[in-house]
N, C-alpha and C. Protein backbone atom coordinates (compact mmCIF):
# COMPACT_ATOMS: atom_id res chain seq x y z
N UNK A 1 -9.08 -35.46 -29.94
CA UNK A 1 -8.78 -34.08 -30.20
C UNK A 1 -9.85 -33.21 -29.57
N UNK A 2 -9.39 -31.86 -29.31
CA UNK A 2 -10.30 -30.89 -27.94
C UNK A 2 -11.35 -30.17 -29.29
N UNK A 3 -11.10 -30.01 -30.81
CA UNK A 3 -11.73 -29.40 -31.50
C UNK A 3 -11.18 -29.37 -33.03
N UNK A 4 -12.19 -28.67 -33.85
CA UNK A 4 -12.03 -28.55 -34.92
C UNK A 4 -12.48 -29.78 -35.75
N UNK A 5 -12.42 -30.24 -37.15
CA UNK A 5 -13.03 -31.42 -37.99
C UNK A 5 -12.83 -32.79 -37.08
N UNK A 6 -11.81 -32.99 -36.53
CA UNK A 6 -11.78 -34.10 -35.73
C UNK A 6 -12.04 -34.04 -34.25
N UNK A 7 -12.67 -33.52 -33.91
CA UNK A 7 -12.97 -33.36 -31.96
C UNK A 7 -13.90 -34.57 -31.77
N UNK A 8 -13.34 -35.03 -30.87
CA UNK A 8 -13.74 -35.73 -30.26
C UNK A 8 -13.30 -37.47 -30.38
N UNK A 9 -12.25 -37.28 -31.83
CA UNK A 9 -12.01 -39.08 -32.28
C UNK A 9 -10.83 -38.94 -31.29
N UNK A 10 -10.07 -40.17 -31.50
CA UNK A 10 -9.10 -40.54 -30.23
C UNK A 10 -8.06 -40.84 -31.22
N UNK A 11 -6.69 -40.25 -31.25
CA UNK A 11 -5.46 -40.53 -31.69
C UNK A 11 -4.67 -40.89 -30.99
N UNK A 12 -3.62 -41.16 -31.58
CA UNK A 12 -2.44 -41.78 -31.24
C UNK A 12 -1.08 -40.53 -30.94
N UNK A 13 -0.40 -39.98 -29.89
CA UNK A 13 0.17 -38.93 -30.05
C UNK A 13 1.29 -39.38 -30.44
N UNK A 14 2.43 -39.16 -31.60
CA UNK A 14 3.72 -39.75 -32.60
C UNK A 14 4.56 -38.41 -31.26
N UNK A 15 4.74 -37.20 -32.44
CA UNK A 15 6.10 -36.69 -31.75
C UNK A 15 5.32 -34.94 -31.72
N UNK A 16 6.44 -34.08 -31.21
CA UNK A 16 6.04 -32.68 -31.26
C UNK A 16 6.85 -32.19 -32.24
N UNK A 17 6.65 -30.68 -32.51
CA UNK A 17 7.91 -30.80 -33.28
C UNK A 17 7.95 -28.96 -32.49
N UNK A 18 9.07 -27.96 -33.09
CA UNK A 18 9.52 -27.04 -32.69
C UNK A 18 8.52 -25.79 -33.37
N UNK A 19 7.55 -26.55 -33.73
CA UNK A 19 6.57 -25.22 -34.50
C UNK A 19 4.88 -25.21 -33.53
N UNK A 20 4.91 -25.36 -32.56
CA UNK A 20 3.48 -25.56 -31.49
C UNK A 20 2.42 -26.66 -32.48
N UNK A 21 3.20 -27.50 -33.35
CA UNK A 21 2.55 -28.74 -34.02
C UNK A 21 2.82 -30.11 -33.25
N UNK A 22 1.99 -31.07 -33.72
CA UNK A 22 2.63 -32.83 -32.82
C UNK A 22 1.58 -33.27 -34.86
N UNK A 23 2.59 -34.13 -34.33
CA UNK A 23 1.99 -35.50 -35.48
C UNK A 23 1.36 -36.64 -34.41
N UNK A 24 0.44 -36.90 -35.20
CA UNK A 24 -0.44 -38.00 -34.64
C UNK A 24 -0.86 -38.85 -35.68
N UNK A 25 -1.37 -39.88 -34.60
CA UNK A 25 -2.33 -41.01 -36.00
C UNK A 25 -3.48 -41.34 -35.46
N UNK A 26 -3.66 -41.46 -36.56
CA UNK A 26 -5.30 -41.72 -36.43
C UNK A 26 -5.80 -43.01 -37.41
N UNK A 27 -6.53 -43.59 -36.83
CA UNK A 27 -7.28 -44.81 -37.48
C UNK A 27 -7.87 -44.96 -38.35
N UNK A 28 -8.31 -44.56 -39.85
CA UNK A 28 -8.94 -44.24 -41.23
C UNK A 28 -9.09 -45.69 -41.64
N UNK A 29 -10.15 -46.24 -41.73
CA UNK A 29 -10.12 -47.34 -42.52
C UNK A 29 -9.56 -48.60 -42.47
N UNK A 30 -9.30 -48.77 -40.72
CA UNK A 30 -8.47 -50.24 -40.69
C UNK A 30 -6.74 -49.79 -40.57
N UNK A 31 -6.48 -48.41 -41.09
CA UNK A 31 -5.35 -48.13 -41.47
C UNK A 31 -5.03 -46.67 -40.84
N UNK A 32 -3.63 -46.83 -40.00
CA UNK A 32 -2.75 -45.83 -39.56
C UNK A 32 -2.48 -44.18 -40.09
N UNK A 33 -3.36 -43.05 -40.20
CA UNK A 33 -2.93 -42.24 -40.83
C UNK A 33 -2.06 -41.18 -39.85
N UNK A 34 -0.97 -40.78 -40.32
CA UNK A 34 0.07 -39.42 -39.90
C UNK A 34 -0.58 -38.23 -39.97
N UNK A 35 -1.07 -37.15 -38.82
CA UNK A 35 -1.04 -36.19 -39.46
C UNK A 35 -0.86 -34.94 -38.62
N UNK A 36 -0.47 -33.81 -39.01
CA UNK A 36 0.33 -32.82 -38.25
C UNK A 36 -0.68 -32.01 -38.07
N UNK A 37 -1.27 -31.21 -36.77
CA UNK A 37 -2.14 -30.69 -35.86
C UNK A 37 -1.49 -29.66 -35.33
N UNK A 38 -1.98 -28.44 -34.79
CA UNK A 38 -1.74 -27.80 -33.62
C UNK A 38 -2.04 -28.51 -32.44
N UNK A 39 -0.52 -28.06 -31.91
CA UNK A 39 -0.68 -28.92 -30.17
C UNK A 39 -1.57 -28.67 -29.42
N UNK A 40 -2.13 -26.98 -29.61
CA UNK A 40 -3.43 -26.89 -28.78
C UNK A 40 -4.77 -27.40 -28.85
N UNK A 41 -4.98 -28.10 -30.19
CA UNK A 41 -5.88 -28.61 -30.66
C UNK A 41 -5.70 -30.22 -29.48
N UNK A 42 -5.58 -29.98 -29.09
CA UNK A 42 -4.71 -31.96 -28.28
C UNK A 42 -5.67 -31.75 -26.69
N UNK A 43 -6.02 -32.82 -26.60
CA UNK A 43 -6.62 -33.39 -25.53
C UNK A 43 -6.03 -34.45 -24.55
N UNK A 44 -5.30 -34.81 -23.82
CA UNK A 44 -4.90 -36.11 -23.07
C UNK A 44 -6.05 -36.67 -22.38
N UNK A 45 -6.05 -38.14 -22.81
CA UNK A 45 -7.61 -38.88 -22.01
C UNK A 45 -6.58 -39.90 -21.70
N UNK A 46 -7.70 -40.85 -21.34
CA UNK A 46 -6.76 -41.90 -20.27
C UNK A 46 -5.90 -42.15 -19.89
């Protein structure tokens, strides 16, 4: 992610949706978490 509490960890991009949001996941503990972001908040790396 480009900013905010999570900048800089690396997610998983799920889907977009029709509100300038995407769901993503992210890695917490061994374990898969869902969670809905502003798309501008989004970075593409590799």
């Amino acid at each position: 992610m480009a900013d905010g509490p999570f900048a800089g960890i690396d997610a998983i991009f799920k889907t977009a949706d029709a509100e300038s949001r995407s769901m993503i996941l992210l890695e917490m503990l061994s374990k898969l978490v869902a969670m809905s972001i502003e798309t501008a908040s989004l970075r593409k790396t590799g």
